[in-house]
C-alpha atoms as a PDB file:
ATOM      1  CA  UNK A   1       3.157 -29.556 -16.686  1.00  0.00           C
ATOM      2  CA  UNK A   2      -0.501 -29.857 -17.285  1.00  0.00           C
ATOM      3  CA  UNK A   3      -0.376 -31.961 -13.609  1.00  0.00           C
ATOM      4  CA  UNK A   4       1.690 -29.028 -11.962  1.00  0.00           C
ATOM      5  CA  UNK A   5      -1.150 -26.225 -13.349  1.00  0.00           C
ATOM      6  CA  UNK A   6      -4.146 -28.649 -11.620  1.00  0.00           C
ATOM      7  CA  UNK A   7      -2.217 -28.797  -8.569  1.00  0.00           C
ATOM      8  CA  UNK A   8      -1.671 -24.688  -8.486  1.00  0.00           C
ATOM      9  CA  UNK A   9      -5.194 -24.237  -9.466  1.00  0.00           C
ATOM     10  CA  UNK A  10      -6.505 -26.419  -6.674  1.00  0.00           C
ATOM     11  CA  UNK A  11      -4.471 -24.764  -4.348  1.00  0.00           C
ATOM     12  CA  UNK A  12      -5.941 -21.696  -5.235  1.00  0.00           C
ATOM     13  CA  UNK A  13      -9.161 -22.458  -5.205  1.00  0.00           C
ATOM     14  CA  UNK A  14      -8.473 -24.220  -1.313  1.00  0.00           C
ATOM     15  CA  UNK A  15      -6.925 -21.199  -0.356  1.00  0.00           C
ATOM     16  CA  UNK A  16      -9.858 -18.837  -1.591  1.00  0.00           C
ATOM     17  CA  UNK A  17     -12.150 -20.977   0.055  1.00  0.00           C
ATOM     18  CA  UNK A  18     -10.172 -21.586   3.331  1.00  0.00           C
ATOM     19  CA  UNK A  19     -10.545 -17.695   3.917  1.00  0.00           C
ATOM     20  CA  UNK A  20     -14.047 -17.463   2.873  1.00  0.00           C
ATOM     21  CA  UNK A  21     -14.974 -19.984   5.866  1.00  0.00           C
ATOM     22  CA  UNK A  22     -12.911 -17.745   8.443  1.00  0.00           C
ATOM     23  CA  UNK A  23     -14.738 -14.612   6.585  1.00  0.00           C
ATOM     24  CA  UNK A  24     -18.174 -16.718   7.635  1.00  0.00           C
ATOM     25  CA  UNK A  25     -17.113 -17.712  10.873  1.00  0.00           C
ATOM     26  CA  UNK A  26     -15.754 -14.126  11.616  1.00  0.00           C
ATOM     27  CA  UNK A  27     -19.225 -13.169  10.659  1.00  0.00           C
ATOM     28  CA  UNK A  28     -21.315 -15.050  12.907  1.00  0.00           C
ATOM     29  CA  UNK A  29     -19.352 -14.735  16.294  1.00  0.00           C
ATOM     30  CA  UNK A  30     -20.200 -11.030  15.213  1.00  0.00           C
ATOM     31  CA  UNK A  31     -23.854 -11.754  15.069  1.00  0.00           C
ATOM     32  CA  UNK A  32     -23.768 -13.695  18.413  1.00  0.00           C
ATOM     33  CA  UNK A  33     -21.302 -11.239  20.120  1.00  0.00           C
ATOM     34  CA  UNK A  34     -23.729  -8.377  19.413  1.00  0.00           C
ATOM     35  CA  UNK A  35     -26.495  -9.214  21.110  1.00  0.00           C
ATOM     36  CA  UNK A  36     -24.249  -9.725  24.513  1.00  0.00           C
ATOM     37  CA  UNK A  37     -22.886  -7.385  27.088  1.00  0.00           C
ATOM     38  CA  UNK A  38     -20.658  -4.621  25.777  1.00  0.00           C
ATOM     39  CA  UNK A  39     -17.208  -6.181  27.156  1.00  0.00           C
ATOM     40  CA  UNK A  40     -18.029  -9.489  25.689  1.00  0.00           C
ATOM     41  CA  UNK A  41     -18.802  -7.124  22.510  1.00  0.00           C
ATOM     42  CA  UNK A  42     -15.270  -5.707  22.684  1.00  0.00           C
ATOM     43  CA  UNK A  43     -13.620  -8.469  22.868  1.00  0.00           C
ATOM     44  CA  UNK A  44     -14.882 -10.256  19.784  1.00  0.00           C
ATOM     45  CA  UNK A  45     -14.766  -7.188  18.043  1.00  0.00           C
ATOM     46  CA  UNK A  46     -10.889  -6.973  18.886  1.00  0.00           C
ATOM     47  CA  UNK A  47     -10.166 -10.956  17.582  1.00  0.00           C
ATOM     48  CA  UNK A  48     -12.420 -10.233  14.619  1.00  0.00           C
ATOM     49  CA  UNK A  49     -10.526  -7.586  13.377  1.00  0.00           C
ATOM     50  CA  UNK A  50      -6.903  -9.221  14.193  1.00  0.00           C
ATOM     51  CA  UNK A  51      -8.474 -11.874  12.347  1.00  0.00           C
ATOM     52  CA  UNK A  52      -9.386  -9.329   9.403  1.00  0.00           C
ATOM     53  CA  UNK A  53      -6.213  -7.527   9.348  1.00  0.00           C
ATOM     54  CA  UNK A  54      -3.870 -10.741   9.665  1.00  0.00           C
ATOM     55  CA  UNK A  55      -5.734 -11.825   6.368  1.00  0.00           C
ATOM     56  CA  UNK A  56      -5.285  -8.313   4.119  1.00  0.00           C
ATOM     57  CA  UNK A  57      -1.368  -8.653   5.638  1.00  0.00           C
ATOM     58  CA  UNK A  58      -1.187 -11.901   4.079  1.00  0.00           C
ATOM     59  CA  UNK A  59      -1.062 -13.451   0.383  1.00  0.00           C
ATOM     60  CA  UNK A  60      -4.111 -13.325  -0.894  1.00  0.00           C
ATOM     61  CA  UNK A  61      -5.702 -13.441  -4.667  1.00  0.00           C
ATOM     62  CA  UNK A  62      -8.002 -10.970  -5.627  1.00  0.00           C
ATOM     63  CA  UNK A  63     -11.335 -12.485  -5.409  1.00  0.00           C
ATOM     64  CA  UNK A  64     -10.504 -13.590  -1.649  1.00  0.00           C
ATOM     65  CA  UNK A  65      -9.314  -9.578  -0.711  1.00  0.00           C
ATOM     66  CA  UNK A  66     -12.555  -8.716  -2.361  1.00  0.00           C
ATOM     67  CA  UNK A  67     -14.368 -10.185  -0.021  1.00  0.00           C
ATOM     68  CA  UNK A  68     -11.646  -9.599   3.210  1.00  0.00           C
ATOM     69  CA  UNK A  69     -12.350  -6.032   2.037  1.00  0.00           C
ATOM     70  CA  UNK A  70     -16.018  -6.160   2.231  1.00  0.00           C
ATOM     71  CA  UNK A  71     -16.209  -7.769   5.652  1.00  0.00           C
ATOM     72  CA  UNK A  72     -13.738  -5.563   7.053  1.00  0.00           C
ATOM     73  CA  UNK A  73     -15.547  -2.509   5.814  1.00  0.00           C
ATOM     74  CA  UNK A  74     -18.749  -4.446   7.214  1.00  0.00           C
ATOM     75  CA  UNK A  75     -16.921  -3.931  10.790  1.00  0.00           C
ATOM     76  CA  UNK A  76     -16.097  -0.639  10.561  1.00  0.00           C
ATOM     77  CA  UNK A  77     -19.800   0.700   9.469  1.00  0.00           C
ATOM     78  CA  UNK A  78     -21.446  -1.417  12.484  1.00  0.00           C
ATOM     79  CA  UNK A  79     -19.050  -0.417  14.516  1.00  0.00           C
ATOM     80  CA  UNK A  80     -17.377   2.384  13.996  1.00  0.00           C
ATOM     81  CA  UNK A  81     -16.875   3.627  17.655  1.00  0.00           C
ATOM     82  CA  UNK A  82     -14.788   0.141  18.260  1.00  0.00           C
ATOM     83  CA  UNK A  83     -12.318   0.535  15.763  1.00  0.00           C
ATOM     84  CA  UNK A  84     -11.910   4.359  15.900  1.00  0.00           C
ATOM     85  CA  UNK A  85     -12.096   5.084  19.817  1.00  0.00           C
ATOM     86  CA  UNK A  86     -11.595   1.776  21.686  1.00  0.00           C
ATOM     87  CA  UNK A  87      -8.960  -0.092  20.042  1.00  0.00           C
ATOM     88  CA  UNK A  88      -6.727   2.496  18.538  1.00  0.00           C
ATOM     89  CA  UNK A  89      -3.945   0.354  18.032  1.00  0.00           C
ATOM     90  CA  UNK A  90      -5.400  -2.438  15.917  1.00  0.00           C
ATOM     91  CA  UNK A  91      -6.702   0.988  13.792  1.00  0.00           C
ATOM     92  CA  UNK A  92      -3.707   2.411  13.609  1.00  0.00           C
ATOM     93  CA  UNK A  93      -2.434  -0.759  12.502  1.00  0.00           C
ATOM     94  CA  UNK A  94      -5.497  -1.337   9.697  1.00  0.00           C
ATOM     95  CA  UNK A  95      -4.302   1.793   8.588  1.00  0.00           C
ATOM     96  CA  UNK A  96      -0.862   0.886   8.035  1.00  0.00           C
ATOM     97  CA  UNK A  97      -2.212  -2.526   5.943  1.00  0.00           C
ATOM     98  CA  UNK A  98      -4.504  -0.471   4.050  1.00  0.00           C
ATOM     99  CA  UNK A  99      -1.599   1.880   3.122  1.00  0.00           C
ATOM    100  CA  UNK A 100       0.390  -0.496   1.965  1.00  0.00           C
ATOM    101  CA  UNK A 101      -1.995  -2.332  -0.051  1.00  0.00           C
ATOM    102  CA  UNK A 102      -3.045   1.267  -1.956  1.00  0.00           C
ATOM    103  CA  UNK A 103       0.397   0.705  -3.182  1.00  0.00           C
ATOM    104  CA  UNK A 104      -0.533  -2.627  -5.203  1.00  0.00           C
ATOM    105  CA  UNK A 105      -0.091  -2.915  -9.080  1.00  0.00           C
ATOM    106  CA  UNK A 106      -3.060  -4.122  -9.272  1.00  0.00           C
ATOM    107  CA  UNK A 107      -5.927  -1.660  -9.764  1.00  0.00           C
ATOM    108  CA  UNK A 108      -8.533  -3.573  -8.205  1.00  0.00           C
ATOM    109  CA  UNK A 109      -7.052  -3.747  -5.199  1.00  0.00           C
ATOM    110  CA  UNK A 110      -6.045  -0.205  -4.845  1.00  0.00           C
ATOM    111  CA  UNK A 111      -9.698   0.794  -5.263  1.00  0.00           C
ATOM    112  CA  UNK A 112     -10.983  -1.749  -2.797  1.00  0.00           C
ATOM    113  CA  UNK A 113      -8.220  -0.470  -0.050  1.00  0.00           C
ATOM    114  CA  UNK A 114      -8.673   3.807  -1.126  1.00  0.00           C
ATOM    115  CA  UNK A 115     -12.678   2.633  -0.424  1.00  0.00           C
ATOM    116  CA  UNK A 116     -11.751   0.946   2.876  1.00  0.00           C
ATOM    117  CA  UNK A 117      -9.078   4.096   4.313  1.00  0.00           C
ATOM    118  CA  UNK A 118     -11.783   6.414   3.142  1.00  0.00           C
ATOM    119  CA  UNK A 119     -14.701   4.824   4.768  1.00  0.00           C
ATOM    120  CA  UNK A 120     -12.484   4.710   8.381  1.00  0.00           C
ATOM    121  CA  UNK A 121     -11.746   8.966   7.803  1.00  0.00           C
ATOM    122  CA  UNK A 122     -15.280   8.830   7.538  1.00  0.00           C
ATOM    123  CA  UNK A 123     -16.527   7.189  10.675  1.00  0.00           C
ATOM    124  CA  UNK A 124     -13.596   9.060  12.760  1.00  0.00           C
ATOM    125  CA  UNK A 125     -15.362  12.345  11.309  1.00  0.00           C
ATOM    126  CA  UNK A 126     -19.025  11.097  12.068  1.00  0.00           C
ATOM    127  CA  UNK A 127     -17.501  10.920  15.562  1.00  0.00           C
ATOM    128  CA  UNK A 128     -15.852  13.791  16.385  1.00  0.00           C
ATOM    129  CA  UNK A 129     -16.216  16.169  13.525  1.00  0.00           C
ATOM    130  CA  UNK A 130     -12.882  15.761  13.008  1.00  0.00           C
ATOM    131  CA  UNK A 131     -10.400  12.461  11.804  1.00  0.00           C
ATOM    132  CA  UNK A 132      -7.553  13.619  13.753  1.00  0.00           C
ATOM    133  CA  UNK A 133      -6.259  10.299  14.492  1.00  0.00           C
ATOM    134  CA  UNK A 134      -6.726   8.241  11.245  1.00  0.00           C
ATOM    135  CA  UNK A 135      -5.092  11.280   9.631  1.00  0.00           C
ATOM    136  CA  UNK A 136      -1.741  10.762  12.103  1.00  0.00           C
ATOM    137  CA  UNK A 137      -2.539   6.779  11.942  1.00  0.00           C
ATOM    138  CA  UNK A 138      -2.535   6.838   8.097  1.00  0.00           C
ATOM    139  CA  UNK A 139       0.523   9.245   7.386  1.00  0.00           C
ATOM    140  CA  UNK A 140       2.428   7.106   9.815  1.00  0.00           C
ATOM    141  CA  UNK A 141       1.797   4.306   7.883  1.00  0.00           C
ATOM    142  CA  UNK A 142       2.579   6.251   4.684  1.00  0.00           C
ATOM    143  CA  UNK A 143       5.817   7.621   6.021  1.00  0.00           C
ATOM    144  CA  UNK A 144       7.036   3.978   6.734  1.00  0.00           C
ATOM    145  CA  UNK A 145       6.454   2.749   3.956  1.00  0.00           C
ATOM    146  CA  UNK A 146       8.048   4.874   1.805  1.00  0.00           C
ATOM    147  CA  UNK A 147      11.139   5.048   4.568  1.00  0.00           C
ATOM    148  CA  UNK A 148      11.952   1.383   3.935  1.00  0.00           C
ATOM    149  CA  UNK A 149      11.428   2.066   0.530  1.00  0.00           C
ATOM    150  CA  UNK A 150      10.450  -2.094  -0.729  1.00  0.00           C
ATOM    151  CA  UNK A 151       8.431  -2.164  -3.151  1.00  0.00           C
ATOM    152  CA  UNK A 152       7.451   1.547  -2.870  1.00  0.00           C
ATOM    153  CA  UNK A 153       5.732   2.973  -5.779  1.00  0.00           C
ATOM    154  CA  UNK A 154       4.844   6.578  -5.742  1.00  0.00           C
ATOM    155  CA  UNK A 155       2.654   6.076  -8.595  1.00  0.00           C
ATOM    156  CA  UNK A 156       0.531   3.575  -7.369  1.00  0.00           C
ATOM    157  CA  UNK A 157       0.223   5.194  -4.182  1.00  0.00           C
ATOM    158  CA  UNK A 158      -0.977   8.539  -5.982  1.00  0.00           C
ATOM    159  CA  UNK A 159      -3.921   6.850  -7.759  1.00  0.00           C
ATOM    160  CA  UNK A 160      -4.902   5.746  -4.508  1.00  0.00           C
ATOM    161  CA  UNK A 161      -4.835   9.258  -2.970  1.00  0.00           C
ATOM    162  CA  UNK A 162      -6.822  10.540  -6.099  1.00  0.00           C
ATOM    163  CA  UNK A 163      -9.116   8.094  -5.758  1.00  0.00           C
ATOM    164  CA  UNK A 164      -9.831   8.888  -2.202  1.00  0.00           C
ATOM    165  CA  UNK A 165      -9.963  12.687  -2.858  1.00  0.00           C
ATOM    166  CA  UNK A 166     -12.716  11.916  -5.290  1.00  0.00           C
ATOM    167  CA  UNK A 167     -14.588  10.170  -2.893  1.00  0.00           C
ATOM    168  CA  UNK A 168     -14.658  13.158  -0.551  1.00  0.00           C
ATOM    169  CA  UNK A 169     -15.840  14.915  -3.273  1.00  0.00           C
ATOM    170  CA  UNK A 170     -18.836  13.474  -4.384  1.00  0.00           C
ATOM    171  CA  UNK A 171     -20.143  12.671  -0.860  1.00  0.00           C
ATOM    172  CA  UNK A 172     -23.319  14.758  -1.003  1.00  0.00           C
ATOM    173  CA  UNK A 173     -23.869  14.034   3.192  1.00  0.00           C
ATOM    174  CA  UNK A 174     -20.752  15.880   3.949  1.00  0.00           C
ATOM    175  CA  UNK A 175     -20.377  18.601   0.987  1.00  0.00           C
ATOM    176  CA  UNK A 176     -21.102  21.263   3.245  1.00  0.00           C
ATOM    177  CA  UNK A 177     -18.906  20.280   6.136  1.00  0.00           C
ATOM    178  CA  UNK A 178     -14.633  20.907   6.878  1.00  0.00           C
ATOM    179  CA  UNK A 179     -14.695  17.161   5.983  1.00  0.00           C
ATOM    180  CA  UNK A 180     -13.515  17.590   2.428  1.00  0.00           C
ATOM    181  CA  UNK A 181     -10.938  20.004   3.073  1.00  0.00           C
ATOM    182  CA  UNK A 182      -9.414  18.104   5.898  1.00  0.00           C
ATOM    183  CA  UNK A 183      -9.203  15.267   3.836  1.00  0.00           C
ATOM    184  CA  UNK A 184      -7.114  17.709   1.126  1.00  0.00           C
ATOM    185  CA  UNK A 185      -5.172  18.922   3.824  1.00  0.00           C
ATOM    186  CA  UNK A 186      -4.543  14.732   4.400  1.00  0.00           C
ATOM    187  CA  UNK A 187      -3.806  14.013   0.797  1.00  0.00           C
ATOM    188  CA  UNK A 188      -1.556  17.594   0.457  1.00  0.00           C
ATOM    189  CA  UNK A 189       0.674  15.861   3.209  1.00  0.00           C
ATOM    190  CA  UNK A 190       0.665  12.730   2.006  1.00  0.00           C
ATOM    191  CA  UNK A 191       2.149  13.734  -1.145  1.00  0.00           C
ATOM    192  CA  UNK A 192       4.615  15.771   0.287  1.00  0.00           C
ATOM    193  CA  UNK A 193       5.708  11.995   1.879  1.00  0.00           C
ATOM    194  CA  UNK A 194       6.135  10.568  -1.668  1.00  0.00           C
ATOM    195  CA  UNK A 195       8.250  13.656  -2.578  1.00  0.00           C
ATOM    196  CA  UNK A 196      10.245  12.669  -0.124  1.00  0.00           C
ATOM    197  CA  UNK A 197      10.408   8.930  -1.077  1.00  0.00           C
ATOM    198  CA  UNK A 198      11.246   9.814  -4.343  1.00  0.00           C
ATOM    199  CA  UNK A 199      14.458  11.831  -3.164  1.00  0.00           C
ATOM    200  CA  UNK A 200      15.634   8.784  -0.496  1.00  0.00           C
ATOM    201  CA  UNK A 201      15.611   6.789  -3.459  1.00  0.00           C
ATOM    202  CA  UNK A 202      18.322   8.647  -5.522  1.00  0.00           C
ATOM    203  CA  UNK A 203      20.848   7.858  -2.553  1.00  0.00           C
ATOM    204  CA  UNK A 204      20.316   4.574  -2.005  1.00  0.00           C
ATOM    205  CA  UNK A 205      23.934   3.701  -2.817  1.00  0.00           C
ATOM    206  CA  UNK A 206      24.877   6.394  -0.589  1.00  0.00           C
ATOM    207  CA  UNK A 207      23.757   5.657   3.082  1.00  0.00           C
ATOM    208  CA  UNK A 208      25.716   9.166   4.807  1.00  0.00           C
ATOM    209  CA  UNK A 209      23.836  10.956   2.285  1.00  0.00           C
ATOM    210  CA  UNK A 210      20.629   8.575   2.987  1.00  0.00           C
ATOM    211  CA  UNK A 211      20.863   9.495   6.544  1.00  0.00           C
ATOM    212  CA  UNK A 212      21.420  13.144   6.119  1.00  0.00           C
ATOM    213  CA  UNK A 213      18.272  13.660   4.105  1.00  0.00           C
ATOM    214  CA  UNK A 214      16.049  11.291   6.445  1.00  0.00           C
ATOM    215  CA  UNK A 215      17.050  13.759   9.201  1.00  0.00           C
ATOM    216  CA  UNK A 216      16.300  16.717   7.019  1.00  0.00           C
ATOM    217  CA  UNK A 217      12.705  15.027   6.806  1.00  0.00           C
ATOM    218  CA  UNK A 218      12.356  14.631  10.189  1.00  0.00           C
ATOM    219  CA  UNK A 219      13.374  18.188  10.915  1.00  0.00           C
ATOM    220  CA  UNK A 220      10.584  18.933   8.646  1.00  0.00           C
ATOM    221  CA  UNK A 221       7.706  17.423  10.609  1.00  0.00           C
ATOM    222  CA  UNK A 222       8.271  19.353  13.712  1.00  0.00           C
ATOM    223  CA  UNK A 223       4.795  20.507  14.054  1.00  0.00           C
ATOM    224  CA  UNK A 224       4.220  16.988  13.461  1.00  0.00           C
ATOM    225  CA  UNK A 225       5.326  14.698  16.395  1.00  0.00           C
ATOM    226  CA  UNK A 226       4.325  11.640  15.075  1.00  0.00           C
ATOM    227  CA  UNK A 227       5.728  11.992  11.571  1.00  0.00           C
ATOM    228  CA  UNK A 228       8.905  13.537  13.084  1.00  0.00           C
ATOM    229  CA  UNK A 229       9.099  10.292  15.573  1.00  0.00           C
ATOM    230  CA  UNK A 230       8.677   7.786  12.640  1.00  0.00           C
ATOM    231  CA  UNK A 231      11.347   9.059  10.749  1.00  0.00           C
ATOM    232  CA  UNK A 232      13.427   9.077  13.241  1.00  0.00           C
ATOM    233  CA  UNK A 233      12.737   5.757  14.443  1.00  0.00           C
ATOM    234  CA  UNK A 234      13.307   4.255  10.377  1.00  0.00           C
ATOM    235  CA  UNK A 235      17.148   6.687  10.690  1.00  0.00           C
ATOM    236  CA  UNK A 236      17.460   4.458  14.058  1.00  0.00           C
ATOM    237  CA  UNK A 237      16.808   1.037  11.908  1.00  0.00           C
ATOM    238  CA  UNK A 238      18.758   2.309   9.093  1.00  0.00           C
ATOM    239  CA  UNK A 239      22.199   2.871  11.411  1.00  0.00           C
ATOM    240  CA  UNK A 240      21.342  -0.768  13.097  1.00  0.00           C
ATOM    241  CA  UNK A 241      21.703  -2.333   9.301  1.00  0.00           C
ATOM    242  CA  UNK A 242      24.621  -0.554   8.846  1.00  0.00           C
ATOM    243  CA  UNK A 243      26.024  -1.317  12.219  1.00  0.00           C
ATOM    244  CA  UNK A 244      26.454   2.592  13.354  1.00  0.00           C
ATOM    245  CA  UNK A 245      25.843   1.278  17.088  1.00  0.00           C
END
């Protein structure tokens, strides 16, 4: 036993420190890439943060996302024009990590990824007065999640939406702006998504019924294309499992 405990531990421990080099190295083609030409910029940006995100997907302990947190917020507040505006897709899927991760049991974790989505709402505002997409991006994310409904827990998630409302409200720069109202518009609709996950759960043993209300959800969203697309796309996935072809 006490063999099998040393083993775990220094597998741990060669783990944590496995992704701490690929945090450093991450960290220093950054340095070098930003003193090139803007393409060459770009595209180191773009691995960096593939890089980034593949880690948060992944198993991690909590000391190692600590610091997977930090250097991915590290990206976002040198360059926030990269991740918001020229590679929407690898934001839209940071998003969509960071969603799922404000759904941990672990409160550390949630506060580390509320900090992160709150600090990418931010930089989309700086922007454009406005955090149009990371809005869409992030209730995406939220919708799917609770759609597939694994390891979905409303109250988790909720903690994670307070904690982000509080941020907007103590951020003395933006007080005065539509930024914290927006992002209460944000967390209003977000809510409204675990309402819904809460009700797709009482008919999991029922998938007609399932299916009805998923539709009923969608037909909800219709000033919302995006939200009414990604429900529609999990009803598609849920008649494939049941073999409705």
């Amino acid at each position: 036993n006490y063999e099998a405990e040393l083993d775990n531990e220094l597998e741990s421990q060669l783990a944590c420190e496995t992704t701490l080099t690929v945090l450093d190295a991450v960290e220093l083609i950054i340095s070098d890439a930003a003193i090139d030409e803007e393409d060459m910029l770009n595209t180191m940006l773009s691995y960096a943060m593939r890089v980034v995100i593949h880690l948060l997907s992944s198993n991690q302990s909590v000391i190692s996302l600590t610091n997977i947190f930090a250097s991915q917020r590290g990206l976002v507040s040198k360059f926030p024009e990269f991740l918001v505006e020229v590679d929407t897709e690898q934001c839209a899927e940071l998003c969509t990590v960071l969603i799922r991760l404000c759904n941990s049991s672990i409160s550390r974790i949630r506060s580390e990824a509320s900090a992160s989505l709150y600090l990418i709402m931010r930089a989309n505002y700086d922007l454009s007065q406005g955090f149009a997409r990371v809005k869409v991006q992030s209730t995406v994310g939220l919708s799917n999640l609770a759609a597939k409904g694994v390891n979905c827990n409303a109250h988790n998630v909720r903690k994670s939406l307070r904690t982000i409302l509080a941020y907007a409200d103590v951020d003395d720069e933006l007080l005065n702006s539509t930024f914290p109202d927006q992002v209460r518009e944000l967390i209003g609709n977000m809510h409204m998504i675990l309402r819904d996950t809460i009700n797709l759960t009482e008919y999991n043993k029922d998938p007609v019924m399932l299916l009805d209300l998923m539709y009923r959800i969608a037909k909800g969203y219709q000033n919302s294309p995006d939200l009414r697309l990604s429900w529609l796309q999990n009803m598609a996935q849920k008649h494939v499992e049941m073999e409705n072809q």
